[in-house]
C-alpha atoms as a PDB file:
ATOM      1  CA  UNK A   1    -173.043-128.744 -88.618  1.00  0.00           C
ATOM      2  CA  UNK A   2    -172.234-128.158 -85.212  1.00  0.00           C
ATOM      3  CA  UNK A   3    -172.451-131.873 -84.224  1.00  0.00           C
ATOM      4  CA  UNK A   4    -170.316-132.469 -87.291  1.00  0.00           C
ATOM      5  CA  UNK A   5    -167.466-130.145 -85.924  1.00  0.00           C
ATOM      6  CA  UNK A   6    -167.358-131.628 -82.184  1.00  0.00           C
ATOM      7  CA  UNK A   7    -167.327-135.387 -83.928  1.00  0.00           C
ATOM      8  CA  UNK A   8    -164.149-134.209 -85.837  1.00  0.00           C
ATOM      9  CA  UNK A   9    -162.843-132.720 -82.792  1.00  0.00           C
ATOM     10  CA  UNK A  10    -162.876-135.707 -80.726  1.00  0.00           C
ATOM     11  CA  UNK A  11    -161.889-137.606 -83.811  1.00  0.00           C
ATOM     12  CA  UNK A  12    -158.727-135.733 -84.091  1.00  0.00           C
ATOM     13  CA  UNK A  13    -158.159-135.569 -80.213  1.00  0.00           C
ATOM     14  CA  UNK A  14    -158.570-139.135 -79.937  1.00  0.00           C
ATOM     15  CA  UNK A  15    -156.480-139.718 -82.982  1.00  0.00           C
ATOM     16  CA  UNK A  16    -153.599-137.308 -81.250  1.00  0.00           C
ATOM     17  CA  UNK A  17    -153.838-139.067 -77.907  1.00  0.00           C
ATOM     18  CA  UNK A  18    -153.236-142.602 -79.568  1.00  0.00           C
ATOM     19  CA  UNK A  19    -150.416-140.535 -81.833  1.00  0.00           C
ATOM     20  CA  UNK A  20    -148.832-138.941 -79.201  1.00  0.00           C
ATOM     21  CA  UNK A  21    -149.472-140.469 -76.534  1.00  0.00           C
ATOM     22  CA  UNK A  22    -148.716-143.916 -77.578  1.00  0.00           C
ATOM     23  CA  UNK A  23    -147.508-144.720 -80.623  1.00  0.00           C
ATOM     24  CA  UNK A  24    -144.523-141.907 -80.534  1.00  0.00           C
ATOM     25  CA  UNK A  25    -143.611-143.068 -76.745  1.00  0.00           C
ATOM     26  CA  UNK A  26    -143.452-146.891 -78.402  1.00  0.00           C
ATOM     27  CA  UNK A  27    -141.081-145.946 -81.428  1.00  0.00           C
ATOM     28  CA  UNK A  28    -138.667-143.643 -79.944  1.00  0.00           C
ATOM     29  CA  UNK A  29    -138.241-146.673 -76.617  1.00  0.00           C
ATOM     30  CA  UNK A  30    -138.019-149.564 -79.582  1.00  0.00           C
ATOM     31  CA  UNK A  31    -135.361-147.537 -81.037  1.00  0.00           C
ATOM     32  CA  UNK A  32    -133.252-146.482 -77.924  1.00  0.00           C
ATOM     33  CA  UNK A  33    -133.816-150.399 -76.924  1.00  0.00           C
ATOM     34  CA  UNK A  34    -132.203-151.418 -80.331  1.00  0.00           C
ATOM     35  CA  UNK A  35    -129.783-148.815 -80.853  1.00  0.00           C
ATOM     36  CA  UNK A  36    -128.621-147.775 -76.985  1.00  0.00           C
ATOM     37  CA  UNK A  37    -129.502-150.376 -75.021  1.00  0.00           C
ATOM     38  CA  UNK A  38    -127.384-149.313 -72.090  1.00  0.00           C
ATOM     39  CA  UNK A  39    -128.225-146.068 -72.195  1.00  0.00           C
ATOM     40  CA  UNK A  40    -132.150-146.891 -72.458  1.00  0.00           C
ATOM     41  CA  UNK A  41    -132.146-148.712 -69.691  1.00  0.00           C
ATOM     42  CA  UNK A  42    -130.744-146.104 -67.240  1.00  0.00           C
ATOM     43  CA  UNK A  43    -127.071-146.803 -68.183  1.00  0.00           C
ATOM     44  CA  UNK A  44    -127.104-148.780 -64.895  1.00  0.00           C
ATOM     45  CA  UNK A  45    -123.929-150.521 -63.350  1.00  0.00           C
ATOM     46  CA  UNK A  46    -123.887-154.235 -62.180  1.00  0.00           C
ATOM     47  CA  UNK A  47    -121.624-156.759 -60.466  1.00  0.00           C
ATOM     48  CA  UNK A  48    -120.514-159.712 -61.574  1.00  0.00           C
ATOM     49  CA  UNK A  49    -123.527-161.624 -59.601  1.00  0.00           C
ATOM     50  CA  UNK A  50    -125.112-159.469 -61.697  1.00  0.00           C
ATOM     51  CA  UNK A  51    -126.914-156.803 -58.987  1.00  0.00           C
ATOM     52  CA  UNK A  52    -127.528-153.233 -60.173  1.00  0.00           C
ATOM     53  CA  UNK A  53    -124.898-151.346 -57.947  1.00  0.00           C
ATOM     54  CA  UNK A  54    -126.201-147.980 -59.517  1.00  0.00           C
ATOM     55  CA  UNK A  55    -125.967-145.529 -62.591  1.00  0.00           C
ATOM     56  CA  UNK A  56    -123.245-143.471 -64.187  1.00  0.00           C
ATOM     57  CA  UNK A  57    -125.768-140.799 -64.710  1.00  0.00           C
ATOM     58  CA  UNK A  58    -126.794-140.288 -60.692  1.00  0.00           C
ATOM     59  CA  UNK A  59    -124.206-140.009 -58.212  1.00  0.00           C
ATOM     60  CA  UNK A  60    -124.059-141.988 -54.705  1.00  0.00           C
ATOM     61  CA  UNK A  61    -123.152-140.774 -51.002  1.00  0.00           C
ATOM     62  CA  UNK A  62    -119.477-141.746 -50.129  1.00  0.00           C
ATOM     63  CA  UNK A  63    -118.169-140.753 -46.446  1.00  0.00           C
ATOM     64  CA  UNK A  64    -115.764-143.602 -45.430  1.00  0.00           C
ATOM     65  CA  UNK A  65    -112.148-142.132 -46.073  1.00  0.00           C
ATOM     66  CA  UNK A  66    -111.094-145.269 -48.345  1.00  0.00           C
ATOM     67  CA  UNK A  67    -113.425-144.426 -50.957  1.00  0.00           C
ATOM     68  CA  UNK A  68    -113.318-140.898 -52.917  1.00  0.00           C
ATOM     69  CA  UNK A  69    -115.775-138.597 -52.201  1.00  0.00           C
ATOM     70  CA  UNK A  70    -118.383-136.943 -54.901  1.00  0.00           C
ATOM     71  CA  UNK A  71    -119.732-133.360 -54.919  1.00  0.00           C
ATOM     72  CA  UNK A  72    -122.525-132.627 -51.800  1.00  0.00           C
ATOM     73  CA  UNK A  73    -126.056-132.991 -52.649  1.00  0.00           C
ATOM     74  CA  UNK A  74    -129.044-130.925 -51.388  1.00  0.00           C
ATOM     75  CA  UNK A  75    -132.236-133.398 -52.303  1.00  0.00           C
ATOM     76  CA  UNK A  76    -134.568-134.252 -49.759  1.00  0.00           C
ATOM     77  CA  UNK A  77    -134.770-136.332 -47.257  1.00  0.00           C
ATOM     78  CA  UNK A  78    -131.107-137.494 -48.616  1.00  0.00           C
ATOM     79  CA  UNK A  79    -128.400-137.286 -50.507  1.00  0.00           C
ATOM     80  CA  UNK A  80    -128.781-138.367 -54.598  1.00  0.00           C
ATOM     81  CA  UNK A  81    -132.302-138.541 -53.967  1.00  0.00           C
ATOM     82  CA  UNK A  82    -133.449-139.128 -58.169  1.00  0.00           C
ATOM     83  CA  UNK A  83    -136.767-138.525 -57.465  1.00  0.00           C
ATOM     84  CA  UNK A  84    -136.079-135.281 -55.729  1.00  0.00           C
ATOM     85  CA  UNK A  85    -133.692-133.693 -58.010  1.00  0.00           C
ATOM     86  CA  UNK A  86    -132.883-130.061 -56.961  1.00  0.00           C
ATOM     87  CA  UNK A  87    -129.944-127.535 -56.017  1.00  0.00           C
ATOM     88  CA  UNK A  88    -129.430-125.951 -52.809  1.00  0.00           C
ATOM     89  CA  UNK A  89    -130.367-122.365 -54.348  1.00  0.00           C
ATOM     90  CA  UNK A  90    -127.953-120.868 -51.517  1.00  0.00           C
ATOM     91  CA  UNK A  91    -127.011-117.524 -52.705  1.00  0.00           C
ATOM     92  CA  UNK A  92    -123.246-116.376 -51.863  1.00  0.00           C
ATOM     93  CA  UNK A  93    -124.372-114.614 -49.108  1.00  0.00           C
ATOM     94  CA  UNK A  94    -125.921-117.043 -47.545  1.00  0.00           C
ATOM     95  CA  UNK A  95    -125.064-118.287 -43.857  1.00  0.00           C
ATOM     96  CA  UNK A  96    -126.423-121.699 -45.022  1.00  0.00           C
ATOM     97  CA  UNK A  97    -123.976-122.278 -48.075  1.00  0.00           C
ATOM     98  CA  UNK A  98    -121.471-121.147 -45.740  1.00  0.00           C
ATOM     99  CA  UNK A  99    -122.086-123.393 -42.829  1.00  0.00           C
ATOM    100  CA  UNK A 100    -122.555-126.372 -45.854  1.00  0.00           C
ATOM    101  CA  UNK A 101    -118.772-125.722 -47.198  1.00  0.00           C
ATOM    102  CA  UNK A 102    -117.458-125.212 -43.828  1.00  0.00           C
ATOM    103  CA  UNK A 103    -118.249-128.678 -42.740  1.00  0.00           C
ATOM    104  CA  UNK A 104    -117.238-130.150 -45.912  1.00  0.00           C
ATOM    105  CA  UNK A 105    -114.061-128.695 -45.336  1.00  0.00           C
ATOM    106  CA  UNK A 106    -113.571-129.808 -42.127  1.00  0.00           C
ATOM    107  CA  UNK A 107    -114.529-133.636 -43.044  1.00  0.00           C
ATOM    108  CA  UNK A 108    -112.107-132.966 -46.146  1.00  0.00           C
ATOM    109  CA  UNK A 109    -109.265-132.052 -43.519  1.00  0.00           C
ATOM    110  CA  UNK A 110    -109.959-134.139 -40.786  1.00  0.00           C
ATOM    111  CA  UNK A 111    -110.002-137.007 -43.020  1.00  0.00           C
ATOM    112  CA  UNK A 112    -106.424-135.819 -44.690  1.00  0.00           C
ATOM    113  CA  UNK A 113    -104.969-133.802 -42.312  1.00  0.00           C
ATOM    114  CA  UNK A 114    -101.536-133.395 -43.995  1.00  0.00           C
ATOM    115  CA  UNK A 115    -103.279-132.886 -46.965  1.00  0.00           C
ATOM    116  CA  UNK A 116    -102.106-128.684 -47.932  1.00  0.00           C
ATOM    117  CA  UNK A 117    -102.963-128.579 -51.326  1.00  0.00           C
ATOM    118  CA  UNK A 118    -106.204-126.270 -52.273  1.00  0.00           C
ATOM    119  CA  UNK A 119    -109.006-128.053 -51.755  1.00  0.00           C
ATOM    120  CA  UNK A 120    -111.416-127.826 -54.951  1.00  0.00           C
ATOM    121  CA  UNK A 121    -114.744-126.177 -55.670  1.00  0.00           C
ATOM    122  CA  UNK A 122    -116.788-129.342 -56.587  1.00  0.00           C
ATOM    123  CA  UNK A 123    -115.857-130.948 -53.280  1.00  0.00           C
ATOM    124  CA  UNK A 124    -117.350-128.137 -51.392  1.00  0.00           C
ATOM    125  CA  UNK A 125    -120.244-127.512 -53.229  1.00  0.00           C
ATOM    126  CA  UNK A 126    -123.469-129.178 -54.536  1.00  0.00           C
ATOM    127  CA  UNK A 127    -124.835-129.314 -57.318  1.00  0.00           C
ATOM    128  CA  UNK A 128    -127.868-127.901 -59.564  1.00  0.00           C
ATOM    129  CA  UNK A 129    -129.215-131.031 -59.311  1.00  0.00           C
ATOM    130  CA  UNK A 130    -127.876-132.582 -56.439  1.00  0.00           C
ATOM    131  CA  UNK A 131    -127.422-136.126 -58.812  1.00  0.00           C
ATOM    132  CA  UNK A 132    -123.813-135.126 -60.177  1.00  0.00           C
ATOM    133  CA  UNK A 133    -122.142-138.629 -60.457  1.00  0.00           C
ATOM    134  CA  UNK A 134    -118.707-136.760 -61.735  1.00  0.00           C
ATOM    135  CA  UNK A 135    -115.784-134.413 -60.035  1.00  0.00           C
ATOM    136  CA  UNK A 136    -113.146-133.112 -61.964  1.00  0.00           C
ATOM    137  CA  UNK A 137    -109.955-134.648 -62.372  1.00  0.00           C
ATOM    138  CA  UNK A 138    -108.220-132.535 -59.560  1.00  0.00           C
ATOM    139  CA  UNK A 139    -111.181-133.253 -57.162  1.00  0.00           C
ATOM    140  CA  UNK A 140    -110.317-136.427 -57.465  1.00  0.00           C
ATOM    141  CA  UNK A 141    -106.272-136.223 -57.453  1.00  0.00           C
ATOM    142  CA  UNK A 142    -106.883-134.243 -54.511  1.00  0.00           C
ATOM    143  CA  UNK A 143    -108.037-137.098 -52.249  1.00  0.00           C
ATOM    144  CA  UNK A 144    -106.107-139.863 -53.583  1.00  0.00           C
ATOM    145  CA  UNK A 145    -103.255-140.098 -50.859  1.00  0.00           C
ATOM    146  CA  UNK A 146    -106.122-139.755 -48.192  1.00  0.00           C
ATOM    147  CA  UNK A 147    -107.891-142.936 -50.099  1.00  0.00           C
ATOM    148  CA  UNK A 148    -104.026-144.705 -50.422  1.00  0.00           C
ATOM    149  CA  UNK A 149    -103.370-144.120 -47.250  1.00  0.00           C
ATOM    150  CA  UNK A 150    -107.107-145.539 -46.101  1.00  0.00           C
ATOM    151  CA  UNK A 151    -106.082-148.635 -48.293  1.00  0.00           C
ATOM    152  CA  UNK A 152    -102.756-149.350 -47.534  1.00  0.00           C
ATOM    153  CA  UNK A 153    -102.334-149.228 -51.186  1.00  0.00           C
ATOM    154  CA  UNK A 154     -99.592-147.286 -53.201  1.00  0.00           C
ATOM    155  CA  UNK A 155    -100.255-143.743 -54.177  1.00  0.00           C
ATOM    156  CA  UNK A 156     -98.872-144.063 -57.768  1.00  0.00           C
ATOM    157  CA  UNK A 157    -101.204-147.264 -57.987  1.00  0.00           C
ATOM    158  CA  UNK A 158    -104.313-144.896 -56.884  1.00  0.00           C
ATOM    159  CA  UNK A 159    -103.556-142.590 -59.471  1.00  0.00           C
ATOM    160  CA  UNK A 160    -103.067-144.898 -62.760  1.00  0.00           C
ATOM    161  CA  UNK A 161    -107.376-145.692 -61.324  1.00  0.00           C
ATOM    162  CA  UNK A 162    -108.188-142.404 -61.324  1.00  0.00           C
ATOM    163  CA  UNK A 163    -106.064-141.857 -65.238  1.00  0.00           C
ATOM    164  CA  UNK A 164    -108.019-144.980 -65.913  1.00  0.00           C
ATOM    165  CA  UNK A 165    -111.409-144.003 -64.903  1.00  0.00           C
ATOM    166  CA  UNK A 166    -111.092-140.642 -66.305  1.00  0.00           C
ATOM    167  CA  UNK A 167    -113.209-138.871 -69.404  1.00  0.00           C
ATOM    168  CA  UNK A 168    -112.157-136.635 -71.428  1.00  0.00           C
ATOM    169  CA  UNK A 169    -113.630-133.534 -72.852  1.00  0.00           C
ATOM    170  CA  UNK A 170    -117.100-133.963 -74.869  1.00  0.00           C
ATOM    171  CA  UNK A 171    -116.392-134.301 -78.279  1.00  0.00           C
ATOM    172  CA  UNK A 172    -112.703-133.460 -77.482  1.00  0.00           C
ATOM    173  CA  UNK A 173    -113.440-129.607 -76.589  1.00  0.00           C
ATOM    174  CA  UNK A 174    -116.406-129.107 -74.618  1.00  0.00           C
ATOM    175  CA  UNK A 175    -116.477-128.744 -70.391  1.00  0.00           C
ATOM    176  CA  UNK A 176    -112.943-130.135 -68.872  1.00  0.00           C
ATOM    177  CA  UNK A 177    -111.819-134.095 -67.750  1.00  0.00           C
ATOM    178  CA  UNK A 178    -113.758-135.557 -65.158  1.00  0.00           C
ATOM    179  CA  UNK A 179    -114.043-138.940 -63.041  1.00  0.00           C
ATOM    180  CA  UNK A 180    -117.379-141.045 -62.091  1.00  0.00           C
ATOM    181  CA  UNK A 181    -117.027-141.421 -58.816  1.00  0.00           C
ATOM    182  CA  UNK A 182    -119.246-144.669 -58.500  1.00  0.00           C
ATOM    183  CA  UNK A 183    -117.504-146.437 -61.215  1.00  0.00           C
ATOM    184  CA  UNK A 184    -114.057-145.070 -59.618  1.00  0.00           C
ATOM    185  CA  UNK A 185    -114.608-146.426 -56.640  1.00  0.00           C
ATOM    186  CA  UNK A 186    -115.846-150.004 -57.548  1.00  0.00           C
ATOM    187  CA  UNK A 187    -112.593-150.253 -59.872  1.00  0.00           C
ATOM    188  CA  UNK A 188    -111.327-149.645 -56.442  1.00  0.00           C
ATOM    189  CA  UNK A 189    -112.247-152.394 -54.463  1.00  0.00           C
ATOM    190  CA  UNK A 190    -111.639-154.243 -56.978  1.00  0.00           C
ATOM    191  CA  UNK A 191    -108.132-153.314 -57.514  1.00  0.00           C
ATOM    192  CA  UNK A 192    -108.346-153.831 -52.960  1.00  0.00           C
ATOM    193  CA  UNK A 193    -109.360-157.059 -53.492  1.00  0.00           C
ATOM    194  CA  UNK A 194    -107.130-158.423 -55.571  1.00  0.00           C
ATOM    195  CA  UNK A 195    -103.962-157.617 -54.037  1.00  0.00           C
ATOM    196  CA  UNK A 196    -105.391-158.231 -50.524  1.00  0.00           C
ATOM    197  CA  UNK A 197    -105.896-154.833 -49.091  1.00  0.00           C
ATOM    198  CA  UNK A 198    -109.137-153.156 -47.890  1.00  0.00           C
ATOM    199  CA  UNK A 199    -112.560-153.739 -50.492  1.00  0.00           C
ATOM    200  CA  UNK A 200    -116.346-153.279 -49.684  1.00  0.00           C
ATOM    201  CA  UNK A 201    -116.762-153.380 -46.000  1.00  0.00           C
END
């Protein structure tokens, strides 16, 4: 009897393991392959050569005044590190988070320096898991004379990128408008290098 019961056992474990270990994993991939491809495969971005430039879903480090900037990131050992996903954790009080939005600000400003309007929260802060690919609509209004400017490009012309690269609300009503930043800026240079002014360096 007892030798009966551990046979079932590792019958049933076994039979689990191939369950739910395999044949679940198999289905649900075969069906996201089929029926969101994109999104299956990481909902990665390429270039016309056909290059994987990066992912909508995982942000990238922009510092070069031409291109708009995303939200700071506090992975380790750098910035949109995916396999090292994390927040800061900096409570309000802390000198740290401070000293972090302190020097964003003063890269924000010294980069725009007649730039008076309020500079916004997601441009100062990171994260909760230091991948955010998006800022909202008037992070990203806020630094398009700066990124104009940079370009030699018209402001108005800046703007109808960032209208065009915009995403509305979730279903229409959840969370507020925001921009990819990766997919901003690569409309960008394109935009640059097709009327002659400033693209990838």
């Amino acid at each position: 009897m007892y030798m009966q019961s551990i046979k079932i056992s590792v019958l049933l474990f076994t039979f689990l393991t191939i369950l739910t270990g395999v044949v679940y994993p198999a289905v649900v991939t075969g069906i996201a392959q089929v029926v969101f491809p994109h999104q299956a495969e990481g909902s990665l971005i390429t270039g016309k050569d056909g290059r994987v430039l990066g992912s909508e879903l995982i942000g990238q480090n922009f510092s070069d005044p031409k291109y708009f900037w995303g939200r700071l990131s506090a992975t380790t050992p750098g910035p949109y590190n995916a396999a090292s996903s994390t927040g800061s954790n900096y409570g309000v009080n802390n000198p740290a988070l401070h000293d972090a939005v302190k020097g964003r600000v003063d890269a924000l400003q010294k980069a725009d320096p007649d730039n008076k309007s309020p500079i916004p929260v997601d441009l100062v802060t990171a994260s909760a898991s230091g991948l955010d690919p998006h800022i909202s609509l008037a992070a990203a209004n806020y630094q398009i004379a700066r990124v104009a400017k940079a370009r030699g490009l018209q402001y108005d012309a800046v703007k109808g990128l960032v209208t065009s690269n915009s995403q509305g609300r979730f279903l229409g009503v959840l969370g507020e408008p925001v921009v990819n930043v990766l997919t901003l800026n690569l409309a960008l240079d394109d935009y640059a290098k097709n009327n002659g002014k400033q693209g990838t360096p």
